[in-house]
N, C-alpha and C. Protein backbone atom coordinates (compact mmCIF):
# COMPACT_ATOMS: atom_id res chain seq x y z
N UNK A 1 -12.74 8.00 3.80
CA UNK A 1 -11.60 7.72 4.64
C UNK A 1 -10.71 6.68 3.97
N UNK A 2 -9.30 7.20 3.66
CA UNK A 2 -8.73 5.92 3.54
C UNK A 2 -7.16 6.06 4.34
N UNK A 3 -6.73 4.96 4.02
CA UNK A 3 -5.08 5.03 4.82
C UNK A 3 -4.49 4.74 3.19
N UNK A 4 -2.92 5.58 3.29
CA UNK A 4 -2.11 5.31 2.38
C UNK A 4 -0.61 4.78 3.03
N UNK A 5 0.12 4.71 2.37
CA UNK A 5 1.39 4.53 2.24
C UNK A 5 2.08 5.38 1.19
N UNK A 6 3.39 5.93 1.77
CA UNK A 6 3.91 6.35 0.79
C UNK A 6 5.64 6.26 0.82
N UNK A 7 5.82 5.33 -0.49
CA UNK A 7 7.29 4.76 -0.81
C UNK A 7 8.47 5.69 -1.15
N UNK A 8 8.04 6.55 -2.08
CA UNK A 8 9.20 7.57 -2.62
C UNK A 8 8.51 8.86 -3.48
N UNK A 9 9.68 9.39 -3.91
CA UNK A 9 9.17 10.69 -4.24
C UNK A 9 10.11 10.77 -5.73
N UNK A 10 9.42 11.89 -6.08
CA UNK A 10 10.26 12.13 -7.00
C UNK A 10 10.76 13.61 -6.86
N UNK A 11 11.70 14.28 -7.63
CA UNK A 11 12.42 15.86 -7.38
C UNK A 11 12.75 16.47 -8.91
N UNK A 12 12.57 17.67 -8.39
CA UNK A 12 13.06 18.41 -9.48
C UNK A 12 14.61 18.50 -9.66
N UNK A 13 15.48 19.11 -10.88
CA UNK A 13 16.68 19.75 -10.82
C UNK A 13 17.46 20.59 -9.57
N UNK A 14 16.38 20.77 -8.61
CA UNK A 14 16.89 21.74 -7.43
C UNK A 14 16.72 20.95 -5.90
N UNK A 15 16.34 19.59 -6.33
CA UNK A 15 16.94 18.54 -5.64
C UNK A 15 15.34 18.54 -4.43
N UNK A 16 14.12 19.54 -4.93
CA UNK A 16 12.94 19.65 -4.00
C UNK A 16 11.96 18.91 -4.88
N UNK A 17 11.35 18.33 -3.53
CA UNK A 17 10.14 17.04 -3.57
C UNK A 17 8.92 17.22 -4.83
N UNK A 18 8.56 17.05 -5.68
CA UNK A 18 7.62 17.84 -6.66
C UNK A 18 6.71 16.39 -6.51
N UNK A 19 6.74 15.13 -6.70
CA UNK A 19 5.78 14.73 -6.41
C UNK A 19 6.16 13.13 -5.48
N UNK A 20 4.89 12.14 -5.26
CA UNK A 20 4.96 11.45 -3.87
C UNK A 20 4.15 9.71 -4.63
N UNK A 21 4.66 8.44 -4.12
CA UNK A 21 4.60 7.45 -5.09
C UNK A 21 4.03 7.14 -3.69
N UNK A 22 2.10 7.23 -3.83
CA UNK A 22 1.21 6.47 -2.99
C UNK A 22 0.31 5.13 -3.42
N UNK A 23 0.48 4.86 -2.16
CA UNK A 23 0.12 3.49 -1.89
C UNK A 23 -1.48 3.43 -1.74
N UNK A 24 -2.33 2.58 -2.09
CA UNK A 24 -3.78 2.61 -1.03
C UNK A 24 -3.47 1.50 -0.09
N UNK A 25 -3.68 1.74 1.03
CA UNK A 25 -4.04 0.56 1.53
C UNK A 25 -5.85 -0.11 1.99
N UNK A 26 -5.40 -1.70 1.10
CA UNK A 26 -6.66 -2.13 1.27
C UNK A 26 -7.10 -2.58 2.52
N UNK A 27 -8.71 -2.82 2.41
CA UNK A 27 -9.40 -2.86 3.47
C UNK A 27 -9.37 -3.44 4.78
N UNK A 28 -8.54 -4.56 4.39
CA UNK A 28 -7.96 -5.51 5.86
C UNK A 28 -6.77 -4.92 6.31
N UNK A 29 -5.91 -4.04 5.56
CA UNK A 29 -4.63 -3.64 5.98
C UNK A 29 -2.97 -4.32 5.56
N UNK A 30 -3.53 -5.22 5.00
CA UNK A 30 -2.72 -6.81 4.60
C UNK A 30 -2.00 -6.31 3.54
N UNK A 31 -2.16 -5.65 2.57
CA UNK A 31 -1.39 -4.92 1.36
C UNK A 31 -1.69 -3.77 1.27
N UNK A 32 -1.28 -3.15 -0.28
CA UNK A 32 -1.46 -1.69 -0.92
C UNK A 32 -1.29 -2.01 -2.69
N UNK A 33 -1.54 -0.89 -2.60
CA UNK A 33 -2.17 -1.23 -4.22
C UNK A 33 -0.12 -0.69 -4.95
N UNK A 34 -0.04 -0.51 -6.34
CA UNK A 34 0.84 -0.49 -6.78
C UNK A 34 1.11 0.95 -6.62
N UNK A 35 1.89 1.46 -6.70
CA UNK A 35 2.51 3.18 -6.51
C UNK A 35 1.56 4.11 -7.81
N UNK A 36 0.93 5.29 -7.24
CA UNK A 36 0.50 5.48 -8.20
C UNK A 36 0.89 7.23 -7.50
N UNK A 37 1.77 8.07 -9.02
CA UNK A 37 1.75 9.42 -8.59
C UNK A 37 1.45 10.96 -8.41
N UNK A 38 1.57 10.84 -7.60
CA UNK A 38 0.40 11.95 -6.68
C UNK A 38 1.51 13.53 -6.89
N UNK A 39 1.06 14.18 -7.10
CA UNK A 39 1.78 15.86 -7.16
C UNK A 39 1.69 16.70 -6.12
N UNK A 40 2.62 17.01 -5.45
CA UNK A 40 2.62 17.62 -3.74
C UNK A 40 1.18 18.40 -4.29
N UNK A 41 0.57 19.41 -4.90
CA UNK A 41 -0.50 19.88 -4.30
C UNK A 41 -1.71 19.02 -4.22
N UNK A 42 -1.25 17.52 -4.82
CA UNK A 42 -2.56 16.53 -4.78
C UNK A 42 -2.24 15.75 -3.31
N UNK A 43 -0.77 15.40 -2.84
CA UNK A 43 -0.77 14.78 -2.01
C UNK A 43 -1.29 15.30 -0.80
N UNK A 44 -1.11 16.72 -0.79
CA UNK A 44 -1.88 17.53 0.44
C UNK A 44 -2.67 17.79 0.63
N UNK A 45 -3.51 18.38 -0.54
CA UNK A 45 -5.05 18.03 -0.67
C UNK A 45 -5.54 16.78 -0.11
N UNK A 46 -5.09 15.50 -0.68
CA UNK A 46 -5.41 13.92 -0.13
C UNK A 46 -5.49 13.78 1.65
N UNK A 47 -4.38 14.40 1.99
CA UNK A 47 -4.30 14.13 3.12
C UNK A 47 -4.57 15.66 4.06
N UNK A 48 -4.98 16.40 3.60
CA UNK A 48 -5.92 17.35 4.27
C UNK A 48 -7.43 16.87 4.35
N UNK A 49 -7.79 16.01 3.85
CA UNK A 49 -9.42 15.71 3.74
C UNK A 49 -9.55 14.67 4.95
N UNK A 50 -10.21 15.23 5.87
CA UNK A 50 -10.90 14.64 7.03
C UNK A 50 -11.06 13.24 7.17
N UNK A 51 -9.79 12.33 7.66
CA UNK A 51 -10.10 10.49 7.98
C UNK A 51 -9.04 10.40 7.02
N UNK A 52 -8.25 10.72 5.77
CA UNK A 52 -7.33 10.25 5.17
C UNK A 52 -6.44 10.32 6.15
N UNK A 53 -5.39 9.55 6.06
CA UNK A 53 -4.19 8.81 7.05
C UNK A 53 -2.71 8.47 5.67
N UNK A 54 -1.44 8.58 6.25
CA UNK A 54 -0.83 8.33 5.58
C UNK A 54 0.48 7.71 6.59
N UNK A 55 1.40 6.91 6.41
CA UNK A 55 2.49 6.43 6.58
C UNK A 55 3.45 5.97 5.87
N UNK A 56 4.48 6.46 5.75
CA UNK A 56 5.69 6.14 5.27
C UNK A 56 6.02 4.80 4.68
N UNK A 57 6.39 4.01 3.87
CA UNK A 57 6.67 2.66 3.10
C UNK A 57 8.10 2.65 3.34
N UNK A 58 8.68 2.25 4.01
CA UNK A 58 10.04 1.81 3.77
C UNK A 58 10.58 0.71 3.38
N UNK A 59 11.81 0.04 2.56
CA UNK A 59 12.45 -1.10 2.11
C UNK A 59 13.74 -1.60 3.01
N UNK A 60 13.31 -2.40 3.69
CA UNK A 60 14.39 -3.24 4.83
C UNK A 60 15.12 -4.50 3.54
N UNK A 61 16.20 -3.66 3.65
CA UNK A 61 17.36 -4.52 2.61
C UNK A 61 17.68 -5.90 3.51
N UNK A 62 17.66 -6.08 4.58
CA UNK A 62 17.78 -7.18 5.76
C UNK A 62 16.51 -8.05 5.18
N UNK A 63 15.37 -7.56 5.26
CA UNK A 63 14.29 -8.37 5.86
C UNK A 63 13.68 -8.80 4.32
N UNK A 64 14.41 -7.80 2.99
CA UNK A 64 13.49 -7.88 2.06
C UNK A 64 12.04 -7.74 2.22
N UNK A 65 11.47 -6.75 2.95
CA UNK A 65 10.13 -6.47 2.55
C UNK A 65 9.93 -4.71 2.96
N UNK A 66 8.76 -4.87 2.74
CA UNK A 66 8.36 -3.31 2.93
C UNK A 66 8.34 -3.28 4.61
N UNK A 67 8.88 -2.32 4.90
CA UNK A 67 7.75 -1.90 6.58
C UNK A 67 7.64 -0.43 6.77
N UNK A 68 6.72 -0.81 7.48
CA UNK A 68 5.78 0.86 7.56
C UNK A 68 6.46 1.25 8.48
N UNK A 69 6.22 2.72 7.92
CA UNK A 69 7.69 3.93 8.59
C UNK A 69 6.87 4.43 9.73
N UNK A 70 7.10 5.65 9.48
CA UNK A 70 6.46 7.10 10.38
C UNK A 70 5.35 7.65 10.14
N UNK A 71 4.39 8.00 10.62
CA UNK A 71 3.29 8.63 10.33
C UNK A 71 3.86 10.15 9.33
N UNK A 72 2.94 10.55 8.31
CA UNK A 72 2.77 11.68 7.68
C UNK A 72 2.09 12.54 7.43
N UNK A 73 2.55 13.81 8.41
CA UNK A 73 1.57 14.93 8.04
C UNK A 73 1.88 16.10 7.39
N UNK A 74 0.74 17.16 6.90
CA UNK A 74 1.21 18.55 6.45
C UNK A 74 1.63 19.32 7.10
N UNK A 75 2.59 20.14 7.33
CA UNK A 75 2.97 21.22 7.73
C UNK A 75 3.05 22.66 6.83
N UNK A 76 2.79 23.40 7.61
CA UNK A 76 2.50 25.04 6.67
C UNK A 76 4.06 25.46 7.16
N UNK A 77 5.15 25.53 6.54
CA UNK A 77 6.46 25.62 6.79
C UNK A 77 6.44 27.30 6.29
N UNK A 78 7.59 27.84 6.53
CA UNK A 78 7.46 29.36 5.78
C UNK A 78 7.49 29.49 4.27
N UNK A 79 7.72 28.19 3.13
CA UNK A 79 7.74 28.41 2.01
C UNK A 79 6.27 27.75 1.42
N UNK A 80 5.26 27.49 2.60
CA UNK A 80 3.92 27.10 1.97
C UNK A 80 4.20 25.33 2.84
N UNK A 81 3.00 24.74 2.44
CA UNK A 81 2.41 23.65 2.68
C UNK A 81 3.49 22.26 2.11
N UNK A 82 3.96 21.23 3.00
CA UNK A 82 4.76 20.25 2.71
C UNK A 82 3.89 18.90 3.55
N UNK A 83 4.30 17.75 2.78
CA UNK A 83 4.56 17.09 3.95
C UNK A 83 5.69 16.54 4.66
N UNK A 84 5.60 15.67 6.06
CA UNK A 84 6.56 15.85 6.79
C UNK A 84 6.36 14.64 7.63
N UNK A 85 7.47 13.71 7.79
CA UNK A 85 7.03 12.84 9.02
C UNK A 85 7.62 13.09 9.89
N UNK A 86 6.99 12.37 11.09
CA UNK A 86 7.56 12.58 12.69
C UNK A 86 8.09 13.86 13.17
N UNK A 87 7.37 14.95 13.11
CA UNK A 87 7.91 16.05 13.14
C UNK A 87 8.96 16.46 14.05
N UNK A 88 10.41 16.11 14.21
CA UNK A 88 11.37 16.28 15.45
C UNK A 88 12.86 16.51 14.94
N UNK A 89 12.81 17.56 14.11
CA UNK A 89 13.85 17.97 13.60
C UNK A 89 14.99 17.25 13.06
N UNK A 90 14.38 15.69 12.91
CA UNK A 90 15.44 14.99 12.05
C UNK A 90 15.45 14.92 10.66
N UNK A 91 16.52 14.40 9.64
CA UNK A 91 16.86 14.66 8.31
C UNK A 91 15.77 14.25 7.47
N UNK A 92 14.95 13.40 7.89
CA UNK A 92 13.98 12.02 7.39
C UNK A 92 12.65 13.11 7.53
N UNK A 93 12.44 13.78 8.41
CA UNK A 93 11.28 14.54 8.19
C UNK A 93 10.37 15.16 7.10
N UNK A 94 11.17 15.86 6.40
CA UNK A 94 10.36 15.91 4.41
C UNK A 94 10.67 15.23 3.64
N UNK A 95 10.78 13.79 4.19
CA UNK A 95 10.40 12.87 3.14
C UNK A 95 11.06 11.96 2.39
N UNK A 96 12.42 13.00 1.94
CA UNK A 96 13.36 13.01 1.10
C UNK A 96 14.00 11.98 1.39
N UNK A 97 14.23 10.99 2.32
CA UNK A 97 14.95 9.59 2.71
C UNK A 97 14.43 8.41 1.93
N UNK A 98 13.46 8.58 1.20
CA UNK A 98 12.26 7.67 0.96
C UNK A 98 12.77 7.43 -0.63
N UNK A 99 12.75 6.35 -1.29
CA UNK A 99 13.09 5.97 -2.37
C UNK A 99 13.06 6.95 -3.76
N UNK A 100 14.08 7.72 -4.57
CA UNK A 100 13.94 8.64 -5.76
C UNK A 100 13.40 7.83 -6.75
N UNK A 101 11.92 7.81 -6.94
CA UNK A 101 11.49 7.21 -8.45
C UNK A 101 11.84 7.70 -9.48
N UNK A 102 12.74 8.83 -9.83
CA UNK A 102 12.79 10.00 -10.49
C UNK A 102 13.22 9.27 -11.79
N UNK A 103 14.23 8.13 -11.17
CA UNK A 103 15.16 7.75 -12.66
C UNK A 103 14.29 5.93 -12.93
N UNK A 104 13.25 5.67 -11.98
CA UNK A 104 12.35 4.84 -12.12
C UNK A 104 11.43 4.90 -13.16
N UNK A 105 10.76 5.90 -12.93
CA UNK A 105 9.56 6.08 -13.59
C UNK A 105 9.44 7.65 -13.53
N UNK A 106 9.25 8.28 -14.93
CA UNK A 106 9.41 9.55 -14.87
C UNK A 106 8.05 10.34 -14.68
């Protein structure tokens, strides 16, 4: 069982999610480890396995710090398996709101 966090993603040329910059969070809950990245069929795997937990990392430009978003789960959408937070038909739901590491770290 563990809980993650997850900060940003990265995308292909066609502007879709290819992989996901997770967090662990340690045992008291107090931090997370440094971004380490995960490839949508690893991130779903991760969080298909029974007791893994995941939530969103967001950056409050106000507050300067991280705060934890929305819960994240898989959905079997008609083009296969994603993940997805807060499932309620808003823009933020696959993910894609969440920081582009793309031109970060390739």
């Amino acid at each position: 069982m563990a809980e993650y966090r997850i900060s940003g993603v990265w995308k292909d040329t066609n502007n879709t999610i290819i992989a996901y910059a997770f967090h662990t969070v340690n045992d008291t809950g107090a931090s997370a480890s440094r971004a380490v990245k995960k490839t949508k069929a690893q991130a779903i795997a991760l969080l298909e396995q029974a007791g893994n937990s995941a939530t969103t990392w967001v950056w409050s430009y106000n507050k300067c710090i991280w705060i934890i978003g929305e819960t994240v789960t898989v959905v079997n959408g008609s083009n296969g398996k994603y993940l997805r937070s807060n499932p309620d038909n808003k823009l933020t739901d696959n993910l894609g709101h969440l920081i582009d590491y793309d031109w970060i770290a390739p």
